[in-house]
N, C-alpha and C. Protein backbone atom coordinates (compact mmCIF):
# COMPACT_ATOMS: atom_id res chain seq x y z
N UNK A 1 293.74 -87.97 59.68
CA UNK A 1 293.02 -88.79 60.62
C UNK A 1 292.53 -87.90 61.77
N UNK A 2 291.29 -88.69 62.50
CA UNK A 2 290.78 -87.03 63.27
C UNK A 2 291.09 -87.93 64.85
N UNK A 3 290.79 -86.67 65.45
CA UNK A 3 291.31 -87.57 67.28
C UNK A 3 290.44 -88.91 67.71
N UNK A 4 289.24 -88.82 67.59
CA UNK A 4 289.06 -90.33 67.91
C UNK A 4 289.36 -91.64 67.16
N UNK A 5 289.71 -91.30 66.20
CA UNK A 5 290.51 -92.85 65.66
C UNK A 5 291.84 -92.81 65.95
N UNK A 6 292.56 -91.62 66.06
CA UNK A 6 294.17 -91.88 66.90
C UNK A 6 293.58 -92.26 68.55
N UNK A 7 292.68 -92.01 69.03
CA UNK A 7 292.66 -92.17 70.52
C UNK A 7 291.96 -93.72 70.63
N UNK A 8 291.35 -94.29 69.57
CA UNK A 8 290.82 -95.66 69.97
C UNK A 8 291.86 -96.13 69.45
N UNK A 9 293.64 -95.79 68.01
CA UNK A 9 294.06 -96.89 67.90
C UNK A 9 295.40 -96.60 68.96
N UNK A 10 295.26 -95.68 69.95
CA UNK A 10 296.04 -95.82 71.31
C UNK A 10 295.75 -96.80 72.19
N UNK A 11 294.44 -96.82 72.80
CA UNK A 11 294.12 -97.63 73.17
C UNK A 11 293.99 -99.05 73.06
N UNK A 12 293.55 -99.37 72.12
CA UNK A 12 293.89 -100.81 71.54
C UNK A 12 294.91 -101.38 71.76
N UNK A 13 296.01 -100.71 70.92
CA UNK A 13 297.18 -101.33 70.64
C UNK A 13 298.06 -101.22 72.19
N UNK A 14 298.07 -100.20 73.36
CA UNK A 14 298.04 -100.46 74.45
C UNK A 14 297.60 -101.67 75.84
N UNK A 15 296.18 -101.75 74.96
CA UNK A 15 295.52 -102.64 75.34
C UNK A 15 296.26 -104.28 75.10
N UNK A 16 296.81 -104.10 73.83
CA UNK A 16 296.81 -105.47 73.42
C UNK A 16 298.52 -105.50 73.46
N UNK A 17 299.41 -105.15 73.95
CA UNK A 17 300.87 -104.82 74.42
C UNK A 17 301.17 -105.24 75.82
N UNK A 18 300.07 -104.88 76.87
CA UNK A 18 300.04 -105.02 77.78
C UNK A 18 299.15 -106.02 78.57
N UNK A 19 297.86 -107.01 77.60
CA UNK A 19 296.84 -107.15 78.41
C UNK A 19 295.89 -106.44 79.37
N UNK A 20 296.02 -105.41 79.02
CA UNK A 20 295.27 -105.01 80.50
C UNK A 20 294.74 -103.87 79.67
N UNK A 21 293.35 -103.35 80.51
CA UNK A 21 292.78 -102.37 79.93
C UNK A 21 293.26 -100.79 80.03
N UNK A 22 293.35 -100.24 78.89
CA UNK A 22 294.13 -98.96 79.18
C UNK A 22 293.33 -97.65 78.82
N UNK A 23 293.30 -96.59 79.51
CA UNK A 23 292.75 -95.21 79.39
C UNK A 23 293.26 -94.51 79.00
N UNK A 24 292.94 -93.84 77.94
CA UNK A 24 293.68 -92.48 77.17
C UNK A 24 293.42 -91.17 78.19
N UNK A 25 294.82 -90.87 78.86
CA UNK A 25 295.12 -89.93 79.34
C UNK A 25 295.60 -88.11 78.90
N UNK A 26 295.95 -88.76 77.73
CA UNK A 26 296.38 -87.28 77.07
C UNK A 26 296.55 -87.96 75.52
N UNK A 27 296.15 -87.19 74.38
CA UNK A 27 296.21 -87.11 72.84
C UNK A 27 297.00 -85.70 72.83
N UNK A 28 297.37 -85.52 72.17
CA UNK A 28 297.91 -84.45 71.26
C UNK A 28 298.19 -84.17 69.64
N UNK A 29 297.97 -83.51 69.23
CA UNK A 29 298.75 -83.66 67.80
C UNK A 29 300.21 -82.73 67.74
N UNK A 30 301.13 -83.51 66.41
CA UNK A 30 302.49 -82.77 66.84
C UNK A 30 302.93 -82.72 65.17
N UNK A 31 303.56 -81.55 65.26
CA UNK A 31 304.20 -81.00 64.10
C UNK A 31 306.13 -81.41 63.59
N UNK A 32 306.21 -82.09 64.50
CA UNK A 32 307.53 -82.45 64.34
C UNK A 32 307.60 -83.87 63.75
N UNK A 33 308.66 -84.23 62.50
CA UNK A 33 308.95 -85.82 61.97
C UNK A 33 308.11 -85.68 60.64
N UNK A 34 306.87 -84.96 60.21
CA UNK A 34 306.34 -84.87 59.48
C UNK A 34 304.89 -84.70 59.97
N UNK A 35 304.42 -85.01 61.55
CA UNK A 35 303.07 -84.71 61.96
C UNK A 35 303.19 -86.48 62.61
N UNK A 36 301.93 -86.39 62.79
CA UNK A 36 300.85 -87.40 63.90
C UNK A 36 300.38 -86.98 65.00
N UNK A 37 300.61 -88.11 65.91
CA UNK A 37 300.11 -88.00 67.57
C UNK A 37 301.30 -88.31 68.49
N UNK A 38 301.04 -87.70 69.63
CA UNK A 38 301.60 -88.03 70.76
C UNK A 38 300.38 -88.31 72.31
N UNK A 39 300.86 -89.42 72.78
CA UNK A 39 299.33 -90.37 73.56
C UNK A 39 300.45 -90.46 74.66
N UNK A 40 299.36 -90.49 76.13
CA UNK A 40 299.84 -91.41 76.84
C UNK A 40 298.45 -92.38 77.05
N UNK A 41 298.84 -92.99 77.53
CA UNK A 41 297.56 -94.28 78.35
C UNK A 41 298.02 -94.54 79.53
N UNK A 42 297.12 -94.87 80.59
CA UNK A 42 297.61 -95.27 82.06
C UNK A 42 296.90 -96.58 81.61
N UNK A 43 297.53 -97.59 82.79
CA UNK A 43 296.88 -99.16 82.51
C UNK A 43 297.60 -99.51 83.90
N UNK A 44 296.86 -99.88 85.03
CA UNK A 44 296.71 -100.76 86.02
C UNK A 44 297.08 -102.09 86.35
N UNK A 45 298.89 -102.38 86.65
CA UNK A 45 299.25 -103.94 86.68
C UNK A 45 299.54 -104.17 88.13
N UNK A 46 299.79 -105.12 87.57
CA UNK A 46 299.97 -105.83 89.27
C UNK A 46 301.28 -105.74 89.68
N UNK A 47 301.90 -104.84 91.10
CA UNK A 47 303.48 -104.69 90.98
C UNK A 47 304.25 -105.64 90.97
N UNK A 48 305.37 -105.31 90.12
CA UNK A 48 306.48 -105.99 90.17
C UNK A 48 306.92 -106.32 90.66
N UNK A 49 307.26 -105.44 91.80
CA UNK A 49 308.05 -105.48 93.21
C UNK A 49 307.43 -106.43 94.22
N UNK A 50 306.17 -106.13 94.64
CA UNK A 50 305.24 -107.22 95.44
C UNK A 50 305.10 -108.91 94.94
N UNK A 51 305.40 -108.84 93.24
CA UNK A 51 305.27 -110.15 92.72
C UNK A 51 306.65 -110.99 93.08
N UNK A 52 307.65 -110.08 92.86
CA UNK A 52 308.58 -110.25 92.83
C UNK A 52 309.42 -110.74 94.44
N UNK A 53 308.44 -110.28 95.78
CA UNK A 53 308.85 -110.71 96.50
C UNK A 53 308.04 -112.04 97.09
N UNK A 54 307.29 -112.12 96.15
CA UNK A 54 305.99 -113.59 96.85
C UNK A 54 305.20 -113.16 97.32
N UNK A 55 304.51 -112.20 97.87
CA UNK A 55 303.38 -111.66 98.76
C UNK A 55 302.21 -111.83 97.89
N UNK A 56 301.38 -112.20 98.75
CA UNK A 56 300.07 -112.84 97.84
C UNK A 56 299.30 -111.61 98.19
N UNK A 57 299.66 -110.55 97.27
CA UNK A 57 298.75 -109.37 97.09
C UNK A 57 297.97 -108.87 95.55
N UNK A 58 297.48 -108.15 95.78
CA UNK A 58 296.66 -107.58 94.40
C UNK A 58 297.32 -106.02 94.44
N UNK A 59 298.31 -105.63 95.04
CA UNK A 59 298.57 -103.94 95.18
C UNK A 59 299.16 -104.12 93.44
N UNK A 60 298.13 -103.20 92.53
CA UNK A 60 298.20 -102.51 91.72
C UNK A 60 299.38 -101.23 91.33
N UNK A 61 300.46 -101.17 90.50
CA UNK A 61 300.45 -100.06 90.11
C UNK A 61 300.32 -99.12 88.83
N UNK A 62 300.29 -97.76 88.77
CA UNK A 62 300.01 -97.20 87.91
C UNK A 62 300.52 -96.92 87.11
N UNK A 63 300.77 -97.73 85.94
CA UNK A 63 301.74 -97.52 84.61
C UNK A 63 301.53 -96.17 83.74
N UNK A 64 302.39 -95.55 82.95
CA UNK A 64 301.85 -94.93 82.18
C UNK A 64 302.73 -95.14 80.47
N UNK A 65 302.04 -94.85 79.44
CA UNK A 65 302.97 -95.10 78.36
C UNK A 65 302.57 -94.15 77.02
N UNK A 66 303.62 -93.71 76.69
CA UNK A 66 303.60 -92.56 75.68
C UNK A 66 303.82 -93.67 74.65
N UNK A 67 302.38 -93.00 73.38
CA UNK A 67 302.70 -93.77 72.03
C UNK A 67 303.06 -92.26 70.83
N UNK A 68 303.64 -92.92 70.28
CA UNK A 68 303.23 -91.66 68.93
C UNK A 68 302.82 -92.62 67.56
N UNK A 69 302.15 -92.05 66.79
CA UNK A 69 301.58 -92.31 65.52
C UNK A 69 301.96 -91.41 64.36
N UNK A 70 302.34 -91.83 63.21
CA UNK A 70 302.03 -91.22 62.44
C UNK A 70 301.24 -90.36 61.79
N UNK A 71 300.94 -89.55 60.83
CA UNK A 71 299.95 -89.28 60.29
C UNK A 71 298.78 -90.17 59.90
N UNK A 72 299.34 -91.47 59.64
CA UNK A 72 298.81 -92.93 58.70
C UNK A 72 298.40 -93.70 59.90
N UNK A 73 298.41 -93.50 61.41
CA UNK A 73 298.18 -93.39 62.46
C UNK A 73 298.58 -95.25 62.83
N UNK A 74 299.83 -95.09 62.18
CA UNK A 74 300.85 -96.08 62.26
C UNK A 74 301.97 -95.99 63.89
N UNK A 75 301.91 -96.77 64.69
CA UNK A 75 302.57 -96.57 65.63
C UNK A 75 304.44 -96.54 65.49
N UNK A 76 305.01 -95.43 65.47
CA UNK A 76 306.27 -95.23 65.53
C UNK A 76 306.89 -95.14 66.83
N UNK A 77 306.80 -95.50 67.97
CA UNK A 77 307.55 -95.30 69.03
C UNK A 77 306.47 -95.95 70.11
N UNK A 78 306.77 -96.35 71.39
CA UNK A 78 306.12 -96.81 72.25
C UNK A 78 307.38 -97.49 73.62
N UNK A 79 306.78 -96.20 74.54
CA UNK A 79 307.56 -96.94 76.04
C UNK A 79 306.38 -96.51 77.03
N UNK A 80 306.97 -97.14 78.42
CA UNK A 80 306.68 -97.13 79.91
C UNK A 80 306.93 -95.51 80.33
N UNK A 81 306.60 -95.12 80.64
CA UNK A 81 307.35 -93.92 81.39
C UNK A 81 307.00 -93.46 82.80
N UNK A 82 307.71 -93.03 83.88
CA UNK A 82 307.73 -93.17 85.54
C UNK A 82 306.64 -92.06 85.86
N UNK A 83 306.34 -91.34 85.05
CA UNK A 83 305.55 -89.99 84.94
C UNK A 83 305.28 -89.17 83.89
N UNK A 84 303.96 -88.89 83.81
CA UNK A 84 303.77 -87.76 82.96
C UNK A 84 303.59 -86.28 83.10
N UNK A 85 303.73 -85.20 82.15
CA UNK A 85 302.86 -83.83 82.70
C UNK A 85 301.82 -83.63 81.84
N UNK A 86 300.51 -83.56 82.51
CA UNK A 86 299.06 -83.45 82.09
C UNK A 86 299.10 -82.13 81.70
C-alpha cells in the first residue's frame, strides 16, 4: 500500500473515532511486527477541563493520536497521546 492511502485511511478512521476533523501530522513506515504504518493526527476538541467545570467557553485543545496499520492497512493499535516528536 503506498502513503496516501495509509494517510487518507488515518485520517478517516480518526475522523470518525473522534467526530472531529483530523490532520495527518506525521506517516511513517515501520519494519517491526511484520511492516505497516505508524501516524499521528492532531484533531481540535473542546477541553475537558473547561467542560467539565461549566464555563461556557469554546477554548479548544490540541489532541494528538498515534495509529498504526498494517501492511493490509488494517488498523492495529490506536491511542491519545500528551505529545509527540515531529
Amino acid at each position: 500500500m503506498n502513503f496516501e492511502e495509509a494517510a487518507k485511511k488515518v485520517q478517516a478512521f480518526v475522523s470518525s473515532m473522534t467526530g472531529k476533523p483530523a490532520t495527518l501530522v506525521k506517516l511513517e513506515r515501520i519494519s517491526e511486527n511484520g511492516g505497516g504504518w505508524k501516524a499521528y493526527a492532531e484533531v481540535y476538541e473542546e477541553s475537558a477541563f473547561i467542560k467539565s467545570v461549566g464555563i461556557p467557553s469554546k477554548v479548544m485543545d490540541r489532541n494528538f493520536y498515534e495509529v498504526l496499520l498494517n501492511n493490509a492497512l488494517e488498523v492495529t493499535a490506536y491511542a491519545r497521546k500528551k505529545e509527540i516528536e515531529l
